[in-house]
PDB file of N, CA and C in Angstrom:
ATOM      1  N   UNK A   1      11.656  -5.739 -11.766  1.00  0.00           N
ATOM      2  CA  UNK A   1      10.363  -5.082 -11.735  1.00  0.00           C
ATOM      3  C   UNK A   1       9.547  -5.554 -12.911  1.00  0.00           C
ATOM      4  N   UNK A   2       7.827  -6.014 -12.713  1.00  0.00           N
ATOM      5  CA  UNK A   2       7.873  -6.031 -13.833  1.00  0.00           C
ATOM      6  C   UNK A   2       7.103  -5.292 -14.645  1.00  0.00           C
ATOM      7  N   UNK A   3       6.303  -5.246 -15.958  1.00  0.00           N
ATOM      8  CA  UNK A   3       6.324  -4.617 -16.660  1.00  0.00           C
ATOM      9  C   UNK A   3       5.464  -3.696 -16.432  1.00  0.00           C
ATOM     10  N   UNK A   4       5.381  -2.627 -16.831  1.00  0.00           N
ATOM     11  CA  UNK A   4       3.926  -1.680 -16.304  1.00  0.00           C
ATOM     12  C   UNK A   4       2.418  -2.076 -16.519  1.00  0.00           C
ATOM     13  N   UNK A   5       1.761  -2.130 -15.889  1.00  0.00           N
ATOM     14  CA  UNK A   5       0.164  -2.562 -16.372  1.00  0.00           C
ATOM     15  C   UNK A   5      -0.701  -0.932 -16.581  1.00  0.00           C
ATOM     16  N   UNK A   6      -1.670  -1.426 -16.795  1.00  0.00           N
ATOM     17  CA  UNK A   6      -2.656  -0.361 -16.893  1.00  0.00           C
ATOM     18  C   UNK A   6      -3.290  -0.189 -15.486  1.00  0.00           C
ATOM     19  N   UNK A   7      -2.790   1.645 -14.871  1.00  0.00           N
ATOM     20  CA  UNK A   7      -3.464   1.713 -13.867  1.00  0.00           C
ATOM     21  C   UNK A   7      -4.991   2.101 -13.768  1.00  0.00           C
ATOM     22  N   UNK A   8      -5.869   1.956 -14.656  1.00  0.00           N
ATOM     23  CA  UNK A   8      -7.160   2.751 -14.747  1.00  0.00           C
ATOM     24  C   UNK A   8      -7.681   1.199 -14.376  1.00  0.00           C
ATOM     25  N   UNK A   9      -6.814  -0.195 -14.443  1.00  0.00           N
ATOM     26  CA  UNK A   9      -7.534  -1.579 -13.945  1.00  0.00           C
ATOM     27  C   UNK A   9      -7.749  -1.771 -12.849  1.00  0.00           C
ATOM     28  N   UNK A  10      -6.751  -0.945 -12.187  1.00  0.00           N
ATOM     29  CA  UNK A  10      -6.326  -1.618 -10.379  1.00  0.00           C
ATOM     30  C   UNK A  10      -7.554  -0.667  -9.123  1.00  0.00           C
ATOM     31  N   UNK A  11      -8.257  -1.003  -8.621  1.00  0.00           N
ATOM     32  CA  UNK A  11      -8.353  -0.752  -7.243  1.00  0.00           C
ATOM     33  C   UNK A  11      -7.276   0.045  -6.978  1.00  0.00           C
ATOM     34  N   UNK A  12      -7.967   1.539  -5.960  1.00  0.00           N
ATOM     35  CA  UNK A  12      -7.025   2.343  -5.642  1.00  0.00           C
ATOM     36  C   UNK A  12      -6.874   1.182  -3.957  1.00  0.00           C
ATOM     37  N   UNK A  13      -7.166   0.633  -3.628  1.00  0.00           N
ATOM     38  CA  UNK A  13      -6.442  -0.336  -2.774  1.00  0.00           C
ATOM     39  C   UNK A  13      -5.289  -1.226  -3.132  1.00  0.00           C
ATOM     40  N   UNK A  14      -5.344  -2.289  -4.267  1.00  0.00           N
ATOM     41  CA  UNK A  14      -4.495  -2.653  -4.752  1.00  0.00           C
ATOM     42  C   UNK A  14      -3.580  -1.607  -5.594  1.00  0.00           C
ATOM     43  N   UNK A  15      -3.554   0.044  -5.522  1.00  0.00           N
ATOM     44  CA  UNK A  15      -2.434   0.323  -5.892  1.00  0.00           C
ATOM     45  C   UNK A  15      -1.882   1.004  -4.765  1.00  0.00           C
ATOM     46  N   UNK A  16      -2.396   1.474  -3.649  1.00  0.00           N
ATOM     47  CA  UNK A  16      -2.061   1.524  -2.282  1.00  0.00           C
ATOM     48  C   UNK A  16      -0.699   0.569  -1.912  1.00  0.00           C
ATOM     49  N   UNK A  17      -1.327  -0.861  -2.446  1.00  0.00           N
ATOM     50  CA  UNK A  17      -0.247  -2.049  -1.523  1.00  0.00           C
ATOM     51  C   UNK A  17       0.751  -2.076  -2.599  1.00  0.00           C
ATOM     52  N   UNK A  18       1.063  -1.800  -3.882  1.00  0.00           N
ATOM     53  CA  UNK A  18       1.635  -1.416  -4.716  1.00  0.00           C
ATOM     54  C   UNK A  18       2.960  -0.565  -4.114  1.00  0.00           C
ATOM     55  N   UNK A  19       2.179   0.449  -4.287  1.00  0.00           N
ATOM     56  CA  UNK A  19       2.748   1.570  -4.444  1.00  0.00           C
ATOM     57  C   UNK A  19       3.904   1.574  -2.603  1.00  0.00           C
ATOM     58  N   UNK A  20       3.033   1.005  -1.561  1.00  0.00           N
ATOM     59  CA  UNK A  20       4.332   0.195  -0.698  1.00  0.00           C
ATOM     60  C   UNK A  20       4.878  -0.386  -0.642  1.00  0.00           C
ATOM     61  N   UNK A  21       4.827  -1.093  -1.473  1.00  0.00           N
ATOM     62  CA  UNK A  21       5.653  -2.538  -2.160  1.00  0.00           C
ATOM     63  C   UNK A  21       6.699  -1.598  -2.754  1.00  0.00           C
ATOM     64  N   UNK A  22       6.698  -0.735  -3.813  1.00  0.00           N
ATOM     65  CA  UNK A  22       7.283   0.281  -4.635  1.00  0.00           C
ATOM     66  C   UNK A  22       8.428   0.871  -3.857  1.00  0.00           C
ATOM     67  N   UNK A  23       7.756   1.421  -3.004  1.00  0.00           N
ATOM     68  CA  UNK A  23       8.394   1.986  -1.742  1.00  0.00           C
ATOM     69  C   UNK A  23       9.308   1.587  -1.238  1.00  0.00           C
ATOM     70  N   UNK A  24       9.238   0.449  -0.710  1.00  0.00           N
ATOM     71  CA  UNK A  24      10.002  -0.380   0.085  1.00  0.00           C
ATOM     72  C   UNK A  24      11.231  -1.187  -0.903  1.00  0.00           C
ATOM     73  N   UNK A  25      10.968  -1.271  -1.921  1.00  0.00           N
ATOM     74  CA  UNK A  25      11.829  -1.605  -3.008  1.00  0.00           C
ATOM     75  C   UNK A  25      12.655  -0.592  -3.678  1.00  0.00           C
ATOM     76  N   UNK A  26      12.143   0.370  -3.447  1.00  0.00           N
ATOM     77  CA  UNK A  26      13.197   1.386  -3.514  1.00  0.00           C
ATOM     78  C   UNK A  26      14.313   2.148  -2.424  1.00  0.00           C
ATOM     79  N   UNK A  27      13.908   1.827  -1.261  1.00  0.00           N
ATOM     80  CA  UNK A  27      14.339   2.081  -0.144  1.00  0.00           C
ATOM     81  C   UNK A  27      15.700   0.932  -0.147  1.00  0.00           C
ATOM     82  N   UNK A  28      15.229  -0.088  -0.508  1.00  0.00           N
ATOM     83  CA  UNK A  28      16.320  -1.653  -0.133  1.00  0.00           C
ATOM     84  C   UNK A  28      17.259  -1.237  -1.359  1.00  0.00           C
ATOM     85  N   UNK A  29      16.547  -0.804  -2.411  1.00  0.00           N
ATOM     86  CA  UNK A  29      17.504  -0.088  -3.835  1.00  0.00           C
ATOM     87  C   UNK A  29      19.098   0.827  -3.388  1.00  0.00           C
ATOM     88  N   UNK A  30      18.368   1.778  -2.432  1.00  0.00           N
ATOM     89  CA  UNK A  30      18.763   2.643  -2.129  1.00  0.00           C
ATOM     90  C   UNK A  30      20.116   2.171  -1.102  1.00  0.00           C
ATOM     91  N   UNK A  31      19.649   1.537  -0.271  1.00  0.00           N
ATOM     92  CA  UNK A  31      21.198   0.849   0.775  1.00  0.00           C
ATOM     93  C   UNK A  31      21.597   0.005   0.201  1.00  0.00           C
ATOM     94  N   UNK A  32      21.474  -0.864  -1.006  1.00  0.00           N
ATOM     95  CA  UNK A  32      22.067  -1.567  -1.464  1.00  0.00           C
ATOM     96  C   UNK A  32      23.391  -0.502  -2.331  1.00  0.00           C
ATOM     97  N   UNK A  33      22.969   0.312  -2.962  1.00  0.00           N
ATOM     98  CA  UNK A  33      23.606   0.785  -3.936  1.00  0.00           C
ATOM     99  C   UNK A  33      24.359   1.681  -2.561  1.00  0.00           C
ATOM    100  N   UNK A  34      24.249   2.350  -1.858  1.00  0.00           N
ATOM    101  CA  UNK A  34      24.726   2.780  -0.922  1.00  0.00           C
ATOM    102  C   UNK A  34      26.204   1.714  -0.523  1.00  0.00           C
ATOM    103  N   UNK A  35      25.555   0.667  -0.071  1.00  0.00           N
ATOM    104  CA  UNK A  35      26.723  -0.220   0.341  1.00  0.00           C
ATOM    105  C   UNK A  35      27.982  -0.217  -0.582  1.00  0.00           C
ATOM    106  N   UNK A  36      27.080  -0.687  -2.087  1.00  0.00           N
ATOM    107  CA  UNK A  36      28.665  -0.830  -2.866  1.00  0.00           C
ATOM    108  C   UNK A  36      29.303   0.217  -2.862  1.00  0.00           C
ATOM    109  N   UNK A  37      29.114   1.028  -3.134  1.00  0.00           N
ATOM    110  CA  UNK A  37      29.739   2.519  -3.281  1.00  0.00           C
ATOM    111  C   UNK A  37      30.472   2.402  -1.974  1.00  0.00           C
ATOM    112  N   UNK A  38      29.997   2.226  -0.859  1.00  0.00           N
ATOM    113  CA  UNK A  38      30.802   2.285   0.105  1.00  0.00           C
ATOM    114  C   UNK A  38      32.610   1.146   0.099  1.00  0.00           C
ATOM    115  N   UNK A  39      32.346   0.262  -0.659  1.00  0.00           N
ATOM    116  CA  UNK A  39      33.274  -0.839  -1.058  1.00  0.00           C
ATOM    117  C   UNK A  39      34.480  -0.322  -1.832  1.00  0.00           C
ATOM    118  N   UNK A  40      35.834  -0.472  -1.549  1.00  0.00           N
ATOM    119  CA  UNK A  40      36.316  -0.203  -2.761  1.00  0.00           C
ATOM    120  C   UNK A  40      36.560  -0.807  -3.604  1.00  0.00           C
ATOM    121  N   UNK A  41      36.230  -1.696  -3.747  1.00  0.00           N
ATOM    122  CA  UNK A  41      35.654  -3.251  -4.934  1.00  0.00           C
ATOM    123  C   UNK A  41      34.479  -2.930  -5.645  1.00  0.00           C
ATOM    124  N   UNK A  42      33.786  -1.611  -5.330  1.00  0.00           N
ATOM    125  CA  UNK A  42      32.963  -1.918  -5.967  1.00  0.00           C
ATOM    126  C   UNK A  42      32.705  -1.748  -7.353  1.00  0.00           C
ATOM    127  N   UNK A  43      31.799  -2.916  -7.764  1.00  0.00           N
ATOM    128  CA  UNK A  43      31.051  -3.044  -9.483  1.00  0.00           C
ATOM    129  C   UNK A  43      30.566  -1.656 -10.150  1.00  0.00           C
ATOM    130  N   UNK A  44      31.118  -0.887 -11.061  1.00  0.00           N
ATOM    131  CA  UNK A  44      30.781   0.084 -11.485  1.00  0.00           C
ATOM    132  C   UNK A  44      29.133  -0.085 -12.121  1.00  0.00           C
ATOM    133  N   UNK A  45      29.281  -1.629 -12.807  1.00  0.00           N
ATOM    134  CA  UNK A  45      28.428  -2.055 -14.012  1.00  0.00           C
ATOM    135  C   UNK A  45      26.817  -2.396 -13.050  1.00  0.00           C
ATOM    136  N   UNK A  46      27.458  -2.703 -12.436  1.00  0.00           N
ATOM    137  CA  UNK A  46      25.949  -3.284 -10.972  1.00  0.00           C
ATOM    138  C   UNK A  46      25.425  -1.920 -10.647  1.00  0.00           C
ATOM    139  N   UNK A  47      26.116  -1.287 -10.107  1.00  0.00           N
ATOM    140  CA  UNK A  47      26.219  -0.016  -9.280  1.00  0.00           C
ATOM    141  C   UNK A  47      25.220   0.933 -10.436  1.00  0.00           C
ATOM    142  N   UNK A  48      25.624   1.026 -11.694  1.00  0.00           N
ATOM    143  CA  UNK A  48      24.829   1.939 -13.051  1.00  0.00           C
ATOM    144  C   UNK A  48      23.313   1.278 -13.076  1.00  0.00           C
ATOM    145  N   UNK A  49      23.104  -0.022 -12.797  1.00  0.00           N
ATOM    146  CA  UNK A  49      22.105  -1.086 -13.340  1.00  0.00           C
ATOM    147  C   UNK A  49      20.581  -0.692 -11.860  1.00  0.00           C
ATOM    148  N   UNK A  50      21.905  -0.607 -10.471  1.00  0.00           N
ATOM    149  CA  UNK A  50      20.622  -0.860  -9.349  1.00  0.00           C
ATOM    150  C   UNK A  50      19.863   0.353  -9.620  1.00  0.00           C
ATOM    151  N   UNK A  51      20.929   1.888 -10.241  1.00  0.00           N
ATOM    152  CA  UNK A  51      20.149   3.147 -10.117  1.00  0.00           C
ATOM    153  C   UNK A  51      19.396   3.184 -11.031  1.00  0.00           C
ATOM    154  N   UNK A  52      19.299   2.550 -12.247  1.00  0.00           N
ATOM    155  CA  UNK A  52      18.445   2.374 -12.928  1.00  0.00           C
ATOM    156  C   UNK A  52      17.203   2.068 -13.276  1.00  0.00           C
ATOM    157  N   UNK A  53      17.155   0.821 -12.286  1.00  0.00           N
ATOM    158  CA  UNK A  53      16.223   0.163 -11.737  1.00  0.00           C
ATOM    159  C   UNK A  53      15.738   1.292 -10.310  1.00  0.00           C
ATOM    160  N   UNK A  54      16.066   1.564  -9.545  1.00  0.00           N
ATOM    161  CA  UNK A  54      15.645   2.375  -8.702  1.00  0.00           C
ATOM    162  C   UNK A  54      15.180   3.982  -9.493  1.00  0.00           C
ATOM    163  N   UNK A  55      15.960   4.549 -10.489  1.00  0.00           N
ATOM    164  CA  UNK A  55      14.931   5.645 -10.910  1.00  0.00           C
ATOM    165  C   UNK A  55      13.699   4.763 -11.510  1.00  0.00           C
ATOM    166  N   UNK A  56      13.499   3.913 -12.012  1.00  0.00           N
ATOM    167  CA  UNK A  56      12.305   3.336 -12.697  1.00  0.00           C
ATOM    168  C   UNK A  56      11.215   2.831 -11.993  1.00  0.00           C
ATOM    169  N   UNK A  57      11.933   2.923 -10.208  1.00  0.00           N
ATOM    170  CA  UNK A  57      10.928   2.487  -9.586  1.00  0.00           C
ATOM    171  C   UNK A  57      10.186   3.685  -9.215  1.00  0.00           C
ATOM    172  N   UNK A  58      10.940   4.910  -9.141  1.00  0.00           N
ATOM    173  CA  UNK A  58      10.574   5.675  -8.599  1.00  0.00           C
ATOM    174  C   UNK A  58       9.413   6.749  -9.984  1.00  0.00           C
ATOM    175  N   UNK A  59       9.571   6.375 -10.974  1.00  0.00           N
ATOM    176  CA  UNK A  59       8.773   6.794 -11.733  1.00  0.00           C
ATOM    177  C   UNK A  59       7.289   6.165 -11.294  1.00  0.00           C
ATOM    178  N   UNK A  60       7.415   4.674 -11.496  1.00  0.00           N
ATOM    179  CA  UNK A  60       6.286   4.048 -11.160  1.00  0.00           C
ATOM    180  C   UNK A  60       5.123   4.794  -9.845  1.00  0.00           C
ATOM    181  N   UNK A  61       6.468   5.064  -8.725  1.00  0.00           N
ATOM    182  CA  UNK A  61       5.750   5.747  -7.357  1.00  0.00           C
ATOM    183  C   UNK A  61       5.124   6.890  -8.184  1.00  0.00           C
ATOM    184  N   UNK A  62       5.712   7.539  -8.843  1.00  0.00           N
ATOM    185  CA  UNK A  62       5.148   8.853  -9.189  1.00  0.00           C
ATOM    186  C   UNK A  62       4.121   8.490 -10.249  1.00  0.00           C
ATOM    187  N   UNK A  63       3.830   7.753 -10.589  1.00  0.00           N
ATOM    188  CA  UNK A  63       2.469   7.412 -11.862  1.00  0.00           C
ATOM    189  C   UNK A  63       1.184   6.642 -10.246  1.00  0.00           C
ATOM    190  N   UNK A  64       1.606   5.737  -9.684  1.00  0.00           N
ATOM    191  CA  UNK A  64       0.821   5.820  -8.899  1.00  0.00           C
ATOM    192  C   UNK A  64       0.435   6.680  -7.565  1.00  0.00           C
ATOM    193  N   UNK A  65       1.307   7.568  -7.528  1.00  0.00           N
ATOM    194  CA  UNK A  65       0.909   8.540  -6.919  1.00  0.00           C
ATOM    195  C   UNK A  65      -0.146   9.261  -7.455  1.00  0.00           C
ATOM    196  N   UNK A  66      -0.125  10.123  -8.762  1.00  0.00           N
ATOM    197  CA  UNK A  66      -0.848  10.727  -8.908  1.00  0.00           C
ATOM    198  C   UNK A  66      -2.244  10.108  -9.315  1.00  0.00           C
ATOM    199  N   UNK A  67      -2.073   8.939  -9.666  1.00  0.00           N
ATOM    200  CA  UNK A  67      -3.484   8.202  -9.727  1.00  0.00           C
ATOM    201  C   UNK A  67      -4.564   8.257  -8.464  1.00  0.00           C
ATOM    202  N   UNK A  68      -3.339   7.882  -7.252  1.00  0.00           N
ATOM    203  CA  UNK A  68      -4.324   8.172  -6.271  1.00  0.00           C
ATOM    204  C   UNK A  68      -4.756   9.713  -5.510  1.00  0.00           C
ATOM    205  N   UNK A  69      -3.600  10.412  -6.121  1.00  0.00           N
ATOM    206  CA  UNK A  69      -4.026  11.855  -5.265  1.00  0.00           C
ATOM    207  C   UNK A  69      -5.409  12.635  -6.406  1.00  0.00           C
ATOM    208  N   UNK A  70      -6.139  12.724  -5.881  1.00  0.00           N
ATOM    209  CA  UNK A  70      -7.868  13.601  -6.451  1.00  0.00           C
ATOM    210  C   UNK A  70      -6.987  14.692  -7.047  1.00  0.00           C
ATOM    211  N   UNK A  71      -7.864  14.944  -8.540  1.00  0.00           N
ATOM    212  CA  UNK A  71      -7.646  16.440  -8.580  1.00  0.00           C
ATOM    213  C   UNK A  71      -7.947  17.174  -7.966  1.00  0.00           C
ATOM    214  N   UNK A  72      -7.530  18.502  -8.026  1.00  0.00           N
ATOM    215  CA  UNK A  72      -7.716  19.624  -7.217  1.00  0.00           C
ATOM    216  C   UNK A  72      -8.188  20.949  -7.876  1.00  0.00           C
ATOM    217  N   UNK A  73      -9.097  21.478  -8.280  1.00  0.00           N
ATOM    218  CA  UNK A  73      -9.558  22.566  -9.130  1.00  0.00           C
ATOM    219  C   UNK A  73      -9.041  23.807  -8.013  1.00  0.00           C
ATOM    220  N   UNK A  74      -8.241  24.553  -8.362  1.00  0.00           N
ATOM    221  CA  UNK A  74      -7.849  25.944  -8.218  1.00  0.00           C
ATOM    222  C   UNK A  74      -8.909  26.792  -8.359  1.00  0.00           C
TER     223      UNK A  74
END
């Protein structure tokens, strides 16, 4: 993944295609790390690294999420 940019630069379009890109990279995160676990070979050290990378993606979803959801005054 790479490094975070500044979202106040991006087009809420270009963080739209982002943020499915995000998505979808976390989803493939998700059955990957699924699989090994399913293995009994599997890499403890890989296995610590993909969830890692997958919570970090999922932060990202959540920073561009709320960029694009409007406030809401109560």
């Amino acid at each position: 993944m790479n490094a975070p940019t500044d979202l106040s630069m991006k087009t809420d379009e270009v963080l739209r295609v982002e943020l499915e890109h995000f998505r979808a990279e976390h989803r493939d995160l998700d059955e990957a790390i699924r699989a090994l676990e399913d293995r009994a070979s599997a890499d403890r050290l890989t296995i610590q690294r993909l969830k890692k990378k997958k919570l970090a993606l999922k932060d990202r979803i959540a920073l561009i999420e709320d960029r694009l959801t409007p406030d809401i005054i109560a």
